[in-house]
Structures are given as C-alpha cells and as structure tokens.
ModelCIF file with pLDDT and N, C-alpha, C, O atoms, coordinates in Angstrom:
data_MODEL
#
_entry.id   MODEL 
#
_entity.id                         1 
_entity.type                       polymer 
_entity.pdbx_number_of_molecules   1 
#
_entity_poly.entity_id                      1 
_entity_poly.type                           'polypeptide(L)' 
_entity_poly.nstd_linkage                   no 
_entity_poly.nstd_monomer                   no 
_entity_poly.pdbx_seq_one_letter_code       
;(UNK)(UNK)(UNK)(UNK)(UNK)(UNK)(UNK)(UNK)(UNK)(UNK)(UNK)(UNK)(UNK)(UNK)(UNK)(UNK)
(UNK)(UNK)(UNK)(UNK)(UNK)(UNK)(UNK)(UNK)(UNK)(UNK)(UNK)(UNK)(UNK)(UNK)(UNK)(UNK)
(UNK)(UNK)(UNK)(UNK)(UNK)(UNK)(UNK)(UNK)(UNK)
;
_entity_poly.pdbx_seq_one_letter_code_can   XXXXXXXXXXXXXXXXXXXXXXXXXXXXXXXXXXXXXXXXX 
_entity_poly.pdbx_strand_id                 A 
#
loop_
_entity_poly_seq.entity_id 
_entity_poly_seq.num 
_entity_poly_seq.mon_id 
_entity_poly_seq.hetero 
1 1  UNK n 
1 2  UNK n 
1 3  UNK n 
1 4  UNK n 
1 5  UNK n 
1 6  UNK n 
1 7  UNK n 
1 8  UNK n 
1 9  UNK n 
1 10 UNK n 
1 11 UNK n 
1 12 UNK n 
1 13 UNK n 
1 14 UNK n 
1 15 UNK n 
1 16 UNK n 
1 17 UNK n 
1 18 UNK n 
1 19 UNK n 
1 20 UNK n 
1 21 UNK n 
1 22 UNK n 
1 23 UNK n 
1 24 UNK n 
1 25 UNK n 
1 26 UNK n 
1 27 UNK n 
1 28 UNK n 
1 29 UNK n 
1 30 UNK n 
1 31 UNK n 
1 32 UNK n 
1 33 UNK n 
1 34 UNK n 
1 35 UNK n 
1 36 UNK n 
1 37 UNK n 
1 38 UNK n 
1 39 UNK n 
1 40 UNK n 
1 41 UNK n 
#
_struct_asym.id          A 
_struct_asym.entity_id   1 
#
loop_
_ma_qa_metric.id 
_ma_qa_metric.mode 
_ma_qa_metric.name 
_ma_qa_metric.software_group_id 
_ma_qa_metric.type 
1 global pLDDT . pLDDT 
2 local  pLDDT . pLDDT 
#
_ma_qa_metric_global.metric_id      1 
_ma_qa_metric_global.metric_value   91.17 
_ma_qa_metric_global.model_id       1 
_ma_qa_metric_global.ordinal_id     1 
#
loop_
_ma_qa_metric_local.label_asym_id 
_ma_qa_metric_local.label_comp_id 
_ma_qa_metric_local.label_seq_id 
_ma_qa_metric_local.metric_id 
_ma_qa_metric_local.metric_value 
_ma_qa_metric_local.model_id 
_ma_qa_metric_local.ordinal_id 
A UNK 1  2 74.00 1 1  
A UNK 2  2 83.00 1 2  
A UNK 3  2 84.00 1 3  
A UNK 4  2 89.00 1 4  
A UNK 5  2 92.00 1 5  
A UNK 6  2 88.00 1 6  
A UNK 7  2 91.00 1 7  
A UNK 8  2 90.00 1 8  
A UNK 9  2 94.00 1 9  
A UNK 10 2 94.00 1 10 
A UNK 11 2 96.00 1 11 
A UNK 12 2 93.00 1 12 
A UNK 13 2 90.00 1 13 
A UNK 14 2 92.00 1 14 
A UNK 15 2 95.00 1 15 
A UNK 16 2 96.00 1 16 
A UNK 17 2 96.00 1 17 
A UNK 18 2 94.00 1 18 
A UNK 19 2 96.00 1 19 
A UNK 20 2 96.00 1 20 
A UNK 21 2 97.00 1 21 
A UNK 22 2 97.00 1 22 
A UNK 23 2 97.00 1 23 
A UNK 24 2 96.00 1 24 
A UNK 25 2 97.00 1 25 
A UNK 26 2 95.00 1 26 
A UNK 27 2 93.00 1 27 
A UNK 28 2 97.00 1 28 
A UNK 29 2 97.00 1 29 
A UNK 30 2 96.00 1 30 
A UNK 31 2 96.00 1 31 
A UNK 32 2 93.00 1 32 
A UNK 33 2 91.00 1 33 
A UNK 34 2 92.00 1 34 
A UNK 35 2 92.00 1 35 
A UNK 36 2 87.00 1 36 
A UNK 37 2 81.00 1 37 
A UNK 38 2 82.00 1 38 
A UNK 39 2 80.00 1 39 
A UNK 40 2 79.00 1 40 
A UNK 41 2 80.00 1 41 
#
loop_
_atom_site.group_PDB 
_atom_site.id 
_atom_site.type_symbol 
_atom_site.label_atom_id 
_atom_site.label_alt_id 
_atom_site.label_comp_id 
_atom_site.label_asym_id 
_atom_site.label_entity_id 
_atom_site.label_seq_id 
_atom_site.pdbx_PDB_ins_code 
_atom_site.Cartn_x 
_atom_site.Cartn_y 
_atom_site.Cartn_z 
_atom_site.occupancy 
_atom_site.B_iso_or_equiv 
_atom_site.pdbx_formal_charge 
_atom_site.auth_seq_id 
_atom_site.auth_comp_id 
_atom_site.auth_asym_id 
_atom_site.auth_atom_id 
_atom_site.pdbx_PDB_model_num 
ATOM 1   N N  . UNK A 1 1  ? -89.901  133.596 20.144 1.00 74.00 ? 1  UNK A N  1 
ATOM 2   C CA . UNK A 1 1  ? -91.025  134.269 20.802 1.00 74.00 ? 1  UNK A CA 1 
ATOM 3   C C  . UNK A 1 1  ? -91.626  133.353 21.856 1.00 74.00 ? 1  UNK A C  1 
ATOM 4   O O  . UNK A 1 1  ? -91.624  132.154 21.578 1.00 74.00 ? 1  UNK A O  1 
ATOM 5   N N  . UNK A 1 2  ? -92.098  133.695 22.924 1.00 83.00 ? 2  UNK A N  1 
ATOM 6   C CA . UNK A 1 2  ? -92.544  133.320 23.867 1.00 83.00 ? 2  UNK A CA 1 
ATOM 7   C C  . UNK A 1 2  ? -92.911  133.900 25.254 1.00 83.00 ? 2  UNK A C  1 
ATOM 8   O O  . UNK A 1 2  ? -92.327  134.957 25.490 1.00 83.00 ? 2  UNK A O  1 
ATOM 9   N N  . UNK A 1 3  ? -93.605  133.530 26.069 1.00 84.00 ? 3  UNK A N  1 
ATOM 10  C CA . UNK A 1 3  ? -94.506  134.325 27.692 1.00 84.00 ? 3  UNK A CA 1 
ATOM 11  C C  . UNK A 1 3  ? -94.713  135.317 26.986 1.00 84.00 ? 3  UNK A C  1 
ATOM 12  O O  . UNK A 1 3  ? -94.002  136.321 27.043 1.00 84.00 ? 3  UNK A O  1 
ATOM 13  N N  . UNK A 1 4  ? -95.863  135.171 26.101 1.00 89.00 ? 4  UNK A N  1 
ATOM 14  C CA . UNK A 1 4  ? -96.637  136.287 25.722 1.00 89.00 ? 4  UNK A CA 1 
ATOM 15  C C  . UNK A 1 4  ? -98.095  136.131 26.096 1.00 89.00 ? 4  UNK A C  1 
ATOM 16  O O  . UNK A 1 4  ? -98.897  137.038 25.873 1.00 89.00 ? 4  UNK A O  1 
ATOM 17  N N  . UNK A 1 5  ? -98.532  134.713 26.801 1.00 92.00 ? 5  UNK A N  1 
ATOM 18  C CA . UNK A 1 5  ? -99.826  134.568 26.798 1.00 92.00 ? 5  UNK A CA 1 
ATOM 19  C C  . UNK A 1 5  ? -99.336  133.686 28.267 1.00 92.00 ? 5  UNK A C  1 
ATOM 20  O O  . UNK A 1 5  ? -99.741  132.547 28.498 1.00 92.00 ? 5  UNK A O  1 
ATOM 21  N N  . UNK A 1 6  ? -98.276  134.548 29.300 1.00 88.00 ? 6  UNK A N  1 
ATOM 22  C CA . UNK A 1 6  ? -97.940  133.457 30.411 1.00 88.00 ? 6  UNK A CA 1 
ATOM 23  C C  . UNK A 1 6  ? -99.064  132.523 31.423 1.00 88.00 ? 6  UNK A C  1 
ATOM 24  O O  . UNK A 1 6  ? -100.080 133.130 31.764 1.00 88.00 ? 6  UNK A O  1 
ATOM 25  N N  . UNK A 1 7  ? -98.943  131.449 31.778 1.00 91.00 ? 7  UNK A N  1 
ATOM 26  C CA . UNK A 1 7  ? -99.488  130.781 32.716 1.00 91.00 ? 7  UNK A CA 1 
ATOM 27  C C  . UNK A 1 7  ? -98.977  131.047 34.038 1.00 91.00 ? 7  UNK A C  1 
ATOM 28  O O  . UNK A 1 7  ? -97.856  130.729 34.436 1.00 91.00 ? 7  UNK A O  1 
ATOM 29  N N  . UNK A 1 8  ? -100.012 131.747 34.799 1.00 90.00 ? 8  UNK A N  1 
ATOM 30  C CA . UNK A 1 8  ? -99.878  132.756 35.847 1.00 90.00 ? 8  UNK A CA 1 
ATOM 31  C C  . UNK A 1 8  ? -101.363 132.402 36.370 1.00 90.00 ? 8  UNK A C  1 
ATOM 32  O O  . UNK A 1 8  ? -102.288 131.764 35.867 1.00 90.00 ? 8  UNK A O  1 
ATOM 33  N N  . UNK A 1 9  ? -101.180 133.171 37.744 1.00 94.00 ? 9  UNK A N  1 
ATOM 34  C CA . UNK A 1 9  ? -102.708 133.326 38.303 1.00 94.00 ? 9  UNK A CA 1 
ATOM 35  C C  . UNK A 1 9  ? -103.179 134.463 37.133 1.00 94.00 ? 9  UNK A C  1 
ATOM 36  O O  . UNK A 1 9  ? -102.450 135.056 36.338 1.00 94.00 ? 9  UNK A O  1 
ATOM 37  N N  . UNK A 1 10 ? -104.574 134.557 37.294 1.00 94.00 ? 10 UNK A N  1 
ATOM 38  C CA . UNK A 1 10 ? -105.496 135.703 36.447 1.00 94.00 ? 10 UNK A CA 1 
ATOM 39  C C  . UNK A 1 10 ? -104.908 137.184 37.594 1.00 94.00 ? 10 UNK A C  1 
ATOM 40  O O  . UNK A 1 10 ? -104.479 138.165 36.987 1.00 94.00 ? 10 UNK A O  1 
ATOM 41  N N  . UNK A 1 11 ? -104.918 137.222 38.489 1.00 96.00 ? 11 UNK A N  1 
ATOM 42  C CA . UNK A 1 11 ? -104.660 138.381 39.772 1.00 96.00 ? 11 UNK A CA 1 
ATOM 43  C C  . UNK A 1 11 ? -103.195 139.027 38.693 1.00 96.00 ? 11 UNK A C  1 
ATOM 44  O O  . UNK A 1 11 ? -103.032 140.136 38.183 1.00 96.00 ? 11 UNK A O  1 
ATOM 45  N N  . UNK A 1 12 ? -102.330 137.784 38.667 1.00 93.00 ? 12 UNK A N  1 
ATOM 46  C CA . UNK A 1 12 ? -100.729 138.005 38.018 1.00 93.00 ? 12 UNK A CA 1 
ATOM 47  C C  . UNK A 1 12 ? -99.978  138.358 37.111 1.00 93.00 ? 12 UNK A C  1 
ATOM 48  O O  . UNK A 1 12 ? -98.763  138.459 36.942 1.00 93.00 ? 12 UNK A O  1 
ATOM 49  N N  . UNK A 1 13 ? -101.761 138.696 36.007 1.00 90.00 ? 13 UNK A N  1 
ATOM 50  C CA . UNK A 1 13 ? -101.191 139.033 34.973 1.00 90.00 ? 13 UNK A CA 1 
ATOM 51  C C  . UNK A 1 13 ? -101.199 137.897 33.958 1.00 90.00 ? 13 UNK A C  1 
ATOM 52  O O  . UNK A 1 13 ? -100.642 138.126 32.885 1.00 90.00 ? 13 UNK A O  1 
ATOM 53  N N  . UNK A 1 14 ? -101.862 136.475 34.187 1.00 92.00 ? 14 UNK A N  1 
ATOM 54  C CA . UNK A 1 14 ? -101.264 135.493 33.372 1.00 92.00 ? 14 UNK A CA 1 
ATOM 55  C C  . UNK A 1 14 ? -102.862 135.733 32.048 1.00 92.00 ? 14 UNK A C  1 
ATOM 56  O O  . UNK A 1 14 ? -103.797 136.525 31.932 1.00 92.00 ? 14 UNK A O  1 
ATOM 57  N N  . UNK A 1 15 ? -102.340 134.492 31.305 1.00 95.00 ? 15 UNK A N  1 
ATOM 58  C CA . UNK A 1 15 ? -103.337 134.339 30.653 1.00 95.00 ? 15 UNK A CA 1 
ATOM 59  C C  . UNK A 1 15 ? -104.228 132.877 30.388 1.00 95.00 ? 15 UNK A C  1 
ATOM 60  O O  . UNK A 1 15 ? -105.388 132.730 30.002 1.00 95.00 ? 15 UNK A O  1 
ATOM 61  N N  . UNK A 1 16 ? -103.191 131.878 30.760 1.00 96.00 ? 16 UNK A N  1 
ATOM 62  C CA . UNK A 1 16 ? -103.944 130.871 30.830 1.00 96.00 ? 16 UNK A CA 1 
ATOM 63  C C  . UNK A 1 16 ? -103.919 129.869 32.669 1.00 96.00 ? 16 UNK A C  1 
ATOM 64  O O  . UNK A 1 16 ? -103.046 130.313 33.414 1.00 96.00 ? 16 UNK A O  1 
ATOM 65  N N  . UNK A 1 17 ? -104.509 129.053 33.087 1.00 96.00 ? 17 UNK A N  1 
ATOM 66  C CA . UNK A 1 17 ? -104.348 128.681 34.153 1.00 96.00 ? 17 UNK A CA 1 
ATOM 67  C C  . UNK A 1 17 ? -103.636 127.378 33.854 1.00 96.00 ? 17 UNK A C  1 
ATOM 68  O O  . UNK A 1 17 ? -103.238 127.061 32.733 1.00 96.00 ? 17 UNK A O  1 
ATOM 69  N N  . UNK A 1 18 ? -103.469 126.408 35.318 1.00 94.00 ? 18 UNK A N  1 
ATOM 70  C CA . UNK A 1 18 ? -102.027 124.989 34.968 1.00 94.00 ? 18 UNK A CA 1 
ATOM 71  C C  . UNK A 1 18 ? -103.059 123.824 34.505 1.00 94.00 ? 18 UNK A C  1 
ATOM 72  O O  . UNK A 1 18 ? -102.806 122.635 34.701 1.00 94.00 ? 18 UNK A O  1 
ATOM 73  N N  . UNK A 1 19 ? -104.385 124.329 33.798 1.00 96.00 ? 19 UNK A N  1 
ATOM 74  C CA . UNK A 1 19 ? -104.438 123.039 32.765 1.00 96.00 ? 19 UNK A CA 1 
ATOM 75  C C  . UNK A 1 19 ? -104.701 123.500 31.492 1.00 96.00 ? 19 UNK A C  1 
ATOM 76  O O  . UNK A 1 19 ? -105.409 123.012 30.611 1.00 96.00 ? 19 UNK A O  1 
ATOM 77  N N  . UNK A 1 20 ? -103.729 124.972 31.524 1.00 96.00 ? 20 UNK A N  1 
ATOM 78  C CA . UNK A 1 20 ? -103.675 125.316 30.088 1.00 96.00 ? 20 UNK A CA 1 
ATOM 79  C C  . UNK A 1 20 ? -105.134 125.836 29.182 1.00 96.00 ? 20 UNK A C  1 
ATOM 80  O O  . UNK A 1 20 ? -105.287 125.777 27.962 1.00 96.00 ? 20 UNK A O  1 
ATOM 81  N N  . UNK A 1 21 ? -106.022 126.301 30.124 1.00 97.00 ? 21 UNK A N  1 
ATOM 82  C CA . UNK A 1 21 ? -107.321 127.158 29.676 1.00 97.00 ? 21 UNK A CA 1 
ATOM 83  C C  . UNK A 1 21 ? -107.253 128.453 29.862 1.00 97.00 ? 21 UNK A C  1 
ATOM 84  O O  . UNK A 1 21 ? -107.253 129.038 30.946 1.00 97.00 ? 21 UNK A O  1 
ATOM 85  N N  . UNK A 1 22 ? -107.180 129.035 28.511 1.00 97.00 ? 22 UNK A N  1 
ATOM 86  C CA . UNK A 1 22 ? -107.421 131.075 28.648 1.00 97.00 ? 22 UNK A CA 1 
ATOM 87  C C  . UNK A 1 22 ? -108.545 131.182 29.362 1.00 97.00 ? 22 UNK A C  1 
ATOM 88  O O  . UNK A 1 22 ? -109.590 130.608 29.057 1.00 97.00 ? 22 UNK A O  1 
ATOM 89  N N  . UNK A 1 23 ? -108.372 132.038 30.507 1.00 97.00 ? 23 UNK A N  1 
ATOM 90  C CA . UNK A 1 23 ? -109.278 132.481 31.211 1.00 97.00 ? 23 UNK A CA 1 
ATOM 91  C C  . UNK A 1 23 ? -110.205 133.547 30.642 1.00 97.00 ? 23 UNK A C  1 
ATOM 92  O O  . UNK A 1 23 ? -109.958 134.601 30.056 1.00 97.00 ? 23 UNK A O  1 
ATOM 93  N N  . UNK A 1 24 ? -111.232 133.016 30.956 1.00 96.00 ? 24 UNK A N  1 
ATOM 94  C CA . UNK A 1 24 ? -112.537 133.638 30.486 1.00 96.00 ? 24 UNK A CA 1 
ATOM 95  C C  . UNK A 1 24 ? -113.257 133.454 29.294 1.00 96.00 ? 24 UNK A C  1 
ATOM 96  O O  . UNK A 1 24 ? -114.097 134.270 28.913 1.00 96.00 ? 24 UNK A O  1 
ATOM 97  N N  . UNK A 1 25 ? -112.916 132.217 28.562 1.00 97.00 ? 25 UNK A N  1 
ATOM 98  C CA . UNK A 1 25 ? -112.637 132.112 27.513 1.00 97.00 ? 25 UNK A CA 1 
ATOM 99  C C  . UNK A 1 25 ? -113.139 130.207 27.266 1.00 97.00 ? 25 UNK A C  1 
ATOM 100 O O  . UNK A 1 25 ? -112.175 129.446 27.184 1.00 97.00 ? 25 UNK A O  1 
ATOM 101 N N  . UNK A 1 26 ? -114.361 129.654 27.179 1.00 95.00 ? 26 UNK A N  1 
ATOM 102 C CA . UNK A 1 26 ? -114.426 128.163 27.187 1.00 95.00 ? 26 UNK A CA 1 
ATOM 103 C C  . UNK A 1 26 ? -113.979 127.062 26.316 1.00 95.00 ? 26 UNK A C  1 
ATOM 104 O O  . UNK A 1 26 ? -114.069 127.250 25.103 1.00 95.00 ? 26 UNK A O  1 
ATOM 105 N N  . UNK A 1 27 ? -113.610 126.180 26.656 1.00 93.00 ? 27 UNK A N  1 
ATOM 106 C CA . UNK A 1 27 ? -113.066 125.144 25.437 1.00 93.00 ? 27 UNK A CA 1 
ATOM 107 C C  . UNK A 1 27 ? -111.733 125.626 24.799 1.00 93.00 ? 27 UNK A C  1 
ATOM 108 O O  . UNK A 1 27 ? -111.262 124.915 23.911 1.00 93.00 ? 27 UNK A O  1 
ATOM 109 N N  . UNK A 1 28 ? -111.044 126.815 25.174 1.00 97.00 ? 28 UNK A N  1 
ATOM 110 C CA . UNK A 1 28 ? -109.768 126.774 23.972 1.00 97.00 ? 28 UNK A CA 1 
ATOM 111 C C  . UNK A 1 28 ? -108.455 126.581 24.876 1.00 97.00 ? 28 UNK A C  1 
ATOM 112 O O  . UNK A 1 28 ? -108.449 127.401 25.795 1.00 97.00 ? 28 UNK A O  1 
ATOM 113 N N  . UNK A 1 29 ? -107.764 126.052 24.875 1.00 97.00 ? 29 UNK A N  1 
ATOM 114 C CA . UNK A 1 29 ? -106.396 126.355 25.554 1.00 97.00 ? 29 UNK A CA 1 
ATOM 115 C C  . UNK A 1 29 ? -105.103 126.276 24.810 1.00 97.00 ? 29 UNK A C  1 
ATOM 116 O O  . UNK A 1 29 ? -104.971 125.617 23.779 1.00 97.00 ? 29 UNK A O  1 
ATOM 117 N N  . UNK A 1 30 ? -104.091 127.020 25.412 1.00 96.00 ? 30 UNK A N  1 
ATOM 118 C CA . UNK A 1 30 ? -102.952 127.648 24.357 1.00 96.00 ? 30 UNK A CA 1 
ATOM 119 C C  . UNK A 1 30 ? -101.863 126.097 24.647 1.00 96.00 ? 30 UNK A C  1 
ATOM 120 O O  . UNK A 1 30 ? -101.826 125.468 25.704 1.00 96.00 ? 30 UNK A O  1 
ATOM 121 N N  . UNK A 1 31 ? -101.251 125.853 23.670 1.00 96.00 ? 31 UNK A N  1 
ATOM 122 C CA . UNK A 1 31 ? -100.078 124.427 23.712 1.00 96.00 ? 31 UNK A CA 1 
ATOM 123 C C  . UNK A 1 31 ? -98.826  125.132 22.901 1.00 96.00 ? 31 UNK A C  1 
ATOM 124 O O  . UNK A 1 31 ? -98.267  124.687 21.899 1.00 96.00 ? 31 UNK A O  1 
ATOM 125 N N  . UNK A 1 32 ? -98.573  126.219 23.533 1.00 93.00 ? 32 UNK A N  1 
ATOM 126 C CA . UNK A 1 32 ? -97.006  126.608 22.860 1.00 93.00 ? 32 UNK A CA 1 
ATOM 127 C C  . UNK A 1 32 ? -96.204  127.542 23.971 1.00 93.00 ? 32 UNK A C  1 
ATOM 128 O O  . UNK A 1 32 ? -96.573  127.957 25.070 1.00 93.00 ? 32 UNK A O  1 
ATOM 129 N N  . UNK A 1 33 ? -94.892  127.718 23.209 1.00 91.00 ? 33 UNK A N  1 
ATOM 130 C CA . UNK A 1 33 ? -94.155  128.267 24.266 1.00 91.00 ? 33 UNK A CA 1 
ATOM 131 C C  . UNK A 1 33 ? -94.596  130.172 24.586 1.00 91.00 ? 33 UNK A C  1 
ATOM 132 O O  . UNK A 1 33 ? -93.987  130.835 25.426 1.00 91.00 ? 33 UNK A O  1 
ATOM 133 N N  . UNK A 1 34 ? -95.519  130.632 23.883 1.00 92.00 ? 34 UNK A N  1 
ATOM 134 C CA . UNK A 1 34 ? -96.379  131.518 24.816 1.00 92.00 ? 34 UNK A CA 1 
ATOM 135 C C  . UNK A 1 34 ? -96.820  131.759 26.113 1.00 92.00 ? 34 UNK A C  1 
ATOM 136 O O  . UNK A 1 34 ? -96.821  132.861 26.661 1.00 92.00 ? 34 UNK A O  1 
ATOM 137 N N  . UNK A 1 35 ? -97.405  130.111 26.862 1.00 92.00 ? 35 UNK A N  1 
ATOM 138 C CA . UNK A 1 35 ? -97.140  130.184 27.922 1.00 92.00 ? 35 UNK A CA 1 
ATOM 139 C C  . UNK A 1 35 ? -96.362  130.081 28.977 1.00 92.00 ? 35 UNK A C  1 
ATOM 140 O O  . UNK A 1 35 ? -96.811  129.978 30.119 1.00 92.00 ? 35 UNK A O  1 
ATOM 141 N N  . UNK A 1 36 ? -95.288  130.096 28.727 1.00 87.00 ? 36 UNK A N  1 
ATOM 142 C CA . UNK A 1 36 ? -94.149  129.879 29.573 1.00 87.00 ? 36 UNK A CA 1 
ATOM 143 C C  . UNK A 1 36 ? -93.904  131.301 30.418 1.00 87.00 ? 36 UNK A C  1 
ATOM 144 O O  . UNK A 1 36 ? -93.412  132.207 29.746 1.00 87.00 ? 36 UNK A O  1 
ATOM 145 N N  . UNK A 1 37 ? -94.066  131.465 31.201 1.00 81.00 ? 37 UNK A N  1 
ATOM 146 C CA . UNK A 1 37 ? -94.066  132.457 32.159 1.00 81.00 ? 37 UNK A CA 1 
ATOM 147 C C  . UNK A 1 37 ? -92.738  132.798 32.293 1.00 81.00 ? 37 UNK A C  1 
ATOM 148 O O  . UNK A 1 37 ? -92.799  133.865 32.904 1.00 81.00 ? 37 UNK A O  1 
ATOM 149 N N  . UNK A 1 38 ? -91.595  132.554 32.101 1.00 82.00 ? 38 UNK A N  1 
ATOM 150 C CA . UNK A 1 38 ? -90.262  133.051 32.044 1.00 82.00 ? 38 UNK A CA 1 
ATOM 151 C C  . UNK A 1 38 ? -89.657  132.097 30.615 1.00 82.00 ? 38 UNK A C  1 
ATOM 152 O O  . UNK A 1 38 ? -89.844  130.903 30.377 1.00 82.00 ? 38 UNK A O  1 
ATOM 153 N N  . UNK A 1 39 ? -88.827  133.203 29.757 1.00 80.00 ? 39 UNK A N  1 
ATOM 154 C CA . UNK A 1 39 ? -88.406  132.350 28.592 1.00 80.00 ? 39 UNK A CA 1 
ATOM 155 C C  . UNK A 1 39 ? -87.253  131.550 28.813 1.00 80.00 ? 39 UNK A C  1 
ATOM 156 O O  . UNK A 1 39 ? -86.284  132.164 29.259 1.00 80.00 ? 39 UNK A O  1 
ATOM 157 N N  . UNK A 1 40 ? -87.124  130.407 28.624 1.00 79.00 ? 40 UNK A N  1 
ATOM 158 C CA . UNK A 1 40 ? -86.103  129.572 29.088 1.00 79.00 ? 40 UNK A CA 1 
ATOM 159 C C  . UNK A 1 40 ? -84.787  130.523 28.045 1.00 79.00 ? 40 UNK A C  1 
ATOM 160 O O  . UNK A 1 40 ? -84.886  131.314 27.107 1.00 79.00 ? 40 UNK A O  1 
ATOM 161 N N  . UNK A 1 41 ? -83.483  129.872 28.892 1.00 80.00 ? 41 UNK A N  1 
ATOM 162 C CA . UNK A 1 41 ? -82.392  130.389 28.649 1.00 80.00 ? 41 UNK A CA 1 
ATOM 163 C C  . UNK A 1 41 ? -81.763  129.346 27.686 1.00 80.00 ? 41 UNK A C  1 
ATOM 164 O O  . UNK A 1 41 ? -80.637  129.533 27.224 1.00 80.00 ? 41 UNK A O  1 
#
C-alpha cells in the first residue's frame, strides 16, 4: 500500500507538502510510503 496520502501541491490533489506536513492540519506529518506520489516499481 502506498500514494494514498501523496506529496503533491494542495491545488494537485496531494496531501502532505516537501517537508512532509498534512495540509491544514498543525504539528503532524506523515513518514511512510503513503506519500509517495507514484508507487515505486
């Protein structure tokens, strides 16, 4: 399982930004392969 919570712009659909903070959301950020915006092969 994984890019279920991708690091993307907020416009893009993502969910967290590139220092790994859920947007809209203070103090929590995601550290798994959820954010991976394409699932590696």
């Amino acid at each position: 399982a994984s890019g279920t919570c991708a690091m993307l712009p907020k416009e893009q659909g993502g969910v967290v930004d590139d220092q790994l903070r859920v947007y809209g959301v203070e103090k929590l950020r995601i550290v798994d392969t959820s954010i991976f915006p394409i699932i590696p092969d």
